[in-house]
N, C-alpha and C. Protein backbone atom coordinates (compact mmCIF):
# COMPACT_ATOMS: atom_id res chain seq x y z
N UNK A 1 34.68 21.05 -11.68
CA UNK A 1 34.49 19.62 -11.69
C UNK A 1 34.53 19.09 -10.26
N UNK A 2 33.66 18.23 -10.29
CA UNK A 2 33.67 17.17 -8.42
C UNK A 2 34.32 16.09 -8.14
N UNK A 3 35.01 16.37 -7.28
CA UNK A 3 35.78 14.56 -7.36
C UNK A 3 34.79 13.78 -6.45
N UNK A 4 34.63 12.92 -7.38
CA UNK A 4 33.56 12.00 -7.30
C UNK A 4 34.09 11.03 -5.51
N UNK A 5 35.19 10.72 -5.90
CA UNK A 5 35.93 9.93 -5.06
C UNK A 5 36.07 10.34 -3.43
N UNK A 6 35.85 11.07 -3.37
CA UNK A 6 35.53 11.74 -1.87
C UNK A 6 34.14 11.99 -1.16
N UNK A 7 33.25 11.39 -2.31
CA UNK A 7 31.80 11.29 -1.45
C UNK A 7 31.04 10.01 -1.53
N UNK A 8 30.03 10.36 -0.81
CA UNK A 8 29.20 8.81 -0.33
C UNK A 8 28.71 8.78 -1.84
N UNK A 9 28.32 7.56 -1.88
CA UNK A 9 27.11 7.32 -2.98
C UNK A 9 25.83 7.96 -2.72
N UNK A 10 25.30 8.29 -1.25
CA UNK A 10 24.11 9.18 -1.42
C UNK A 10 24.20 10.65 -1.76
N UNK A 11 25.60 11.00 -1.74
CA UNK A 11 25.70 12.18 -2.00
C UNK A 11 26.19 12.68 -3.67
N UNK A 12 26.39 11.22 -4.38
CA UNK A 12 26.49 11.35 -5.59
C UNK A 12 24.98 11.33 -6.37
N UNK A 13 24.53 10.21 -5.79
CA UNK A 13 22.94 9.70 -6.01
C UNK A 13 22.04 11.62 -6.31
N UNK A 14 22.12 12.17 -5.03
CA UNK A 14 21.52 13.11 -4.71
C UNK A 14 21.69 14.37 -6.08
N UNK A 15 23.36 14.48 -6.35
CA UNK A 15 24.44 15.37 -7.19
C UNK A 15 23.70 14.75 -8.73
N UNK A 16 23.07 13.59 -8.85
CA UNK A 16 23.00 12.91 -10.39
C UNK A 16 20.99 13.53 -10.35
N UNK A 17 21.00 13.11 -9.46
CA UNK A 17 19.51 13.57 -9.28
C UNK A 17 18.66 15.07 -9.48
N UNK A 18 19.50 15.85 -8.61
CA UNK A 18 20.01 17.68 -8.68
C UNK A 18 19.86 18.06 -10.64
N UNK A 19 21.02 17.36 -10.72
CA UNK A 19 21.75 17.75 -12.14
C UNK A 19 20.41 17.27 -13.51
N UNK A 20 20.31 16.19 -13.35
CA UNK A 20 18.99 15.47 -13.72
C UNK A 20 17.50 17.26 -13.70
N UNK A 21 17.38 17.16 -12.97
CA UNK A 21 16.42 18.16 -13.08
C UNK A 21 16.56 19.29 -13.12
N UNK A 22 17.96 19.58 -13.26
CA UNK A 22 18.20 20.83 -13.99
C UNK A 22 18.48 20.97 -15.42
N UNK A 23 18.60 19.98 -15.98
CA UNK A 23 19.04 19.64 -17.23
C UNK A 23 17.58 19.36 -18.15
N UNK A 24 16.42 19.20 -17.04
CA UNK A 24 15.43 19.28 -17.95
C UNK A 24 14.59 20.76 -17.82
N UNK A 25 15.24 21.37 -16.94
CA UNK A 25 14.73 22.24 -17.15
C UNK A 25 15.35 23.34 -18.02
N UNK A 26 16.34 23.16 -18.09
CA UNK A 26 17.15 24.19 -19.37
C UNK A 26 17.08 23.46 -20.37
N UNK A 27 16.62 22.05 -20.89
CA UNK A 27 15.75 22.27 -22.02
C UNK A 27 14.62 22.96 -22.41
N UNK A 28 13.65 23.01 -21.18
CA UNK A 28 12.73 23.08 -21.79
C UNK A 28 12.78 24.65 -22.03
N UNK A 29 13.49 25.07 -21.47
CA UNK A 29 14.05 26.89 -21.78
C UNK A 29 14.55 26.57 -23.25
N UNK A 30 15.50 26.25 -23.49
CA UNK A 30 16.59 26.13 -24.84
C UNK A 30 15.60 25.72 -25.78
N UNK A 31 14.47 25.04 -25.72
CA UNK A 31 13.42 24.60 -26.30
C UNK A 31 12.63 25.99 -27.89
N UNK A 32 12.17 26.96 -26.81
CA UNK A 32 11.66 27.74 -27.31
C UNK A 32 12.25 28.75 -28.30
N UNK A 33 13.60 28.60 -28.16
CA UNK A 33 14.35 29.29 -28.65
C UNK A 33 15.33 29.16 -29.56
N UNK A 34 16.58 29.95 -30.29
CA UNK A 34 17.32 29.45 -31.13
C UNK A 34 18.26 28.13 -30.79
N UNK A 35 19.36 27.76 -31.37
CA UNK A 35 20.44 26.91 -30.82
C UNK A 35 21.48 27.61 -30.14
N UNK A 36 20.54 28.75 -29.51
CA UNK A 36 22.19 29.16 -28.82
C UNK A 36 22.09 28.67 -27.23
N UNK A 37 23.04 28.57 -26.46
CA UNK A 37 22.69 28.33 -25.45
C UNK A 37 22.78 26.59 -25.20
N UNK A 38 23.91 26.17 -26.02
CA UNK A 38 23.72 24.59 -25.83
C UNK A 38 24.85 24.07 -24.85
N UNK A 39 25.71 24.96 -24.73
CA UNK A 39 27.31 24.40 -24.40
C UNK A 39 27.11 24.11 -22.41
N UNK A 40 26.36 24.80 -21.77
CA UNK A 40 25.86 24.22 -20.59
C UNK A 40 25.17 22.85 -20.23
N UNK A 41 24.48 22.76 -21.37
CA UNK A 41 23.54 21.28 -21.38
C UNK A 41 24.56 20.59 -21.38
N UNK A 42 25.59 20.52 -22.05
CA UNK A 42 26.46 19.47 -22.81
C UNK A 42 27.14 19.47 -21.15
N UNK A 43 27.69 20.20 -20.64
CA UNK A 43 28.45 20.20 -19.83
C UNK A 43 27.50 19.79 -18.54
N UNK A 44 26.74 19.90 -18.19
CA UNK A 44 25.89 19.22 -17.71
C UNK A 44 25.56 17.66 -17.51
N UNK A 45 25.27 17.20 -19.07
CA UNK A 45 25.24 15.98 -19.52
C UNK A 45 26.66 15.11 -19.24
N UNK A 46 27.37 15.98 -19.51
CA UNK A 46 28.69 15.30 -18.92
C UNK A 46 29.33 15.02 -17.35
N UNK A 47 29.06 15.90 -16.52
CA UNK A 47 28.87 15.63 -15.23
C UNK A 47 27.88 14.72 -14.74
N UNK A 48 26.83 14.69 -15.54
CA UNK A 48 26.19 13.36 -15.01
C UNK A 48 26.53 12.18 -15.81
N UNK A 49 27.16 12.22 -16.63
CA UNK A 49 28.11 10.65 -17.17
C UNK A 49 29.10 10.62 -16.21
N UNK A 50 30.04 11.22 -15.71
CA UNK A 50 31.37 11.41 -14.53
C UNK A 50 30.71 10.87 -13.41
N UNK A 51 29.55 10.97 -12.63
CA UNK A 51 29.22 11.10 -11.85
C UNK A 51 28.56 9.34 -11.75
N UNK A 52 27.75 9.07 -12.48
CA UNK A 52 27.54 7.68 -13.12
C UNK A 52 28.53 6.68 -13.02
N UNK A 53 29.07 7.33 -13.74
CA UNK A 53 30.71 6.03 -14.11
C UNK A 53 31.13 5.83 -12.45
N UNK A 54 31.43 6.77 -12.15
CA UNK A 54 31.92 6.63 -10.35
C UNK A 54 31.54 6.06 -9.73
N UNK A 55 29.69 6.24 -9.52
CA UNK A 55 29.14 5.00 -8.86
C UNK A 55 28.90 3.74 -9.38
N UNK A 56 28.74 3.40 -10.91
CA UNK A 56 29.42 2.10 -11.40
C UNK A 56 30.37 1.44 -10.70
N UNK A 57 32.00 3.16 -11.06
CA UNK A 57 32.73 1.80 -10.52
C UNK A 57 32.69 0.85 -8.86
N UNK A 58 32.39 2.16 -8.45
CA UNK A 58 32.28 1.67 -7.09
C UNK A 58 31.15 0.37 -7.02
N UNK A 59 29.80 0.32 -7.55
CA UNK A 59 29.24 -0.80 -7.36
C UNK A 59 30.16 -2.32 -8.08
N UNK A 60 31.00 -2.02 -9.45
CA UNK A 60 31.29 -2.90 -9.85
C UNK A 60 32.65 -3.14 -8.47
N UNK A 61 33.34 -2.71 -8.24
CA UNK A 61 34.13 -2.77 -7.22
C UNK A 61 34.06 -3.66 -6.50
N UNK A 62 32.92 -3.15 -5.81
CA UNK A 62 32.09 -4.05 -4.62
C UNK A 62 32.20 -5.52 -4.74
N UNK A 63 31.41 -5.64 -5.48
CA UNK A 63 31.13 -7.20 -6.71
C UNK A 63 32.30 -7.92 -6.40
């Protein structure tokens, strides 16, 4: 896990972005195939909600 809290927003921006296109690409792998192979996506999907929320709070912060 990343602590969010120790980097810039471009370097989260960049980390949501990264994750983002890796996540479509192991669908489109997981796609062809059975349901195995899901528990990475998920964990995936969840680092980019963590990662989100952080720069939320920080924009709501700001505010």
């Amino acid at each position: 896990m990343t602590d969010f809290d120790k980097k810039s927003v471009e370097e989260i921006t960049k980390l949501i972005n990264e994750k983002r296109e890796g996540l479509r690409a192991d669908r489109f792998k997981v796609a062809g195939s059975a349901k195995k192979g899901m528990m990475p996506i998920r964990l995936v999907r969840k680092e980019i909600a963590r990662a989100l929320t952080s720069l939320n709070a920080r924009k709501n912060k700001s505010e």
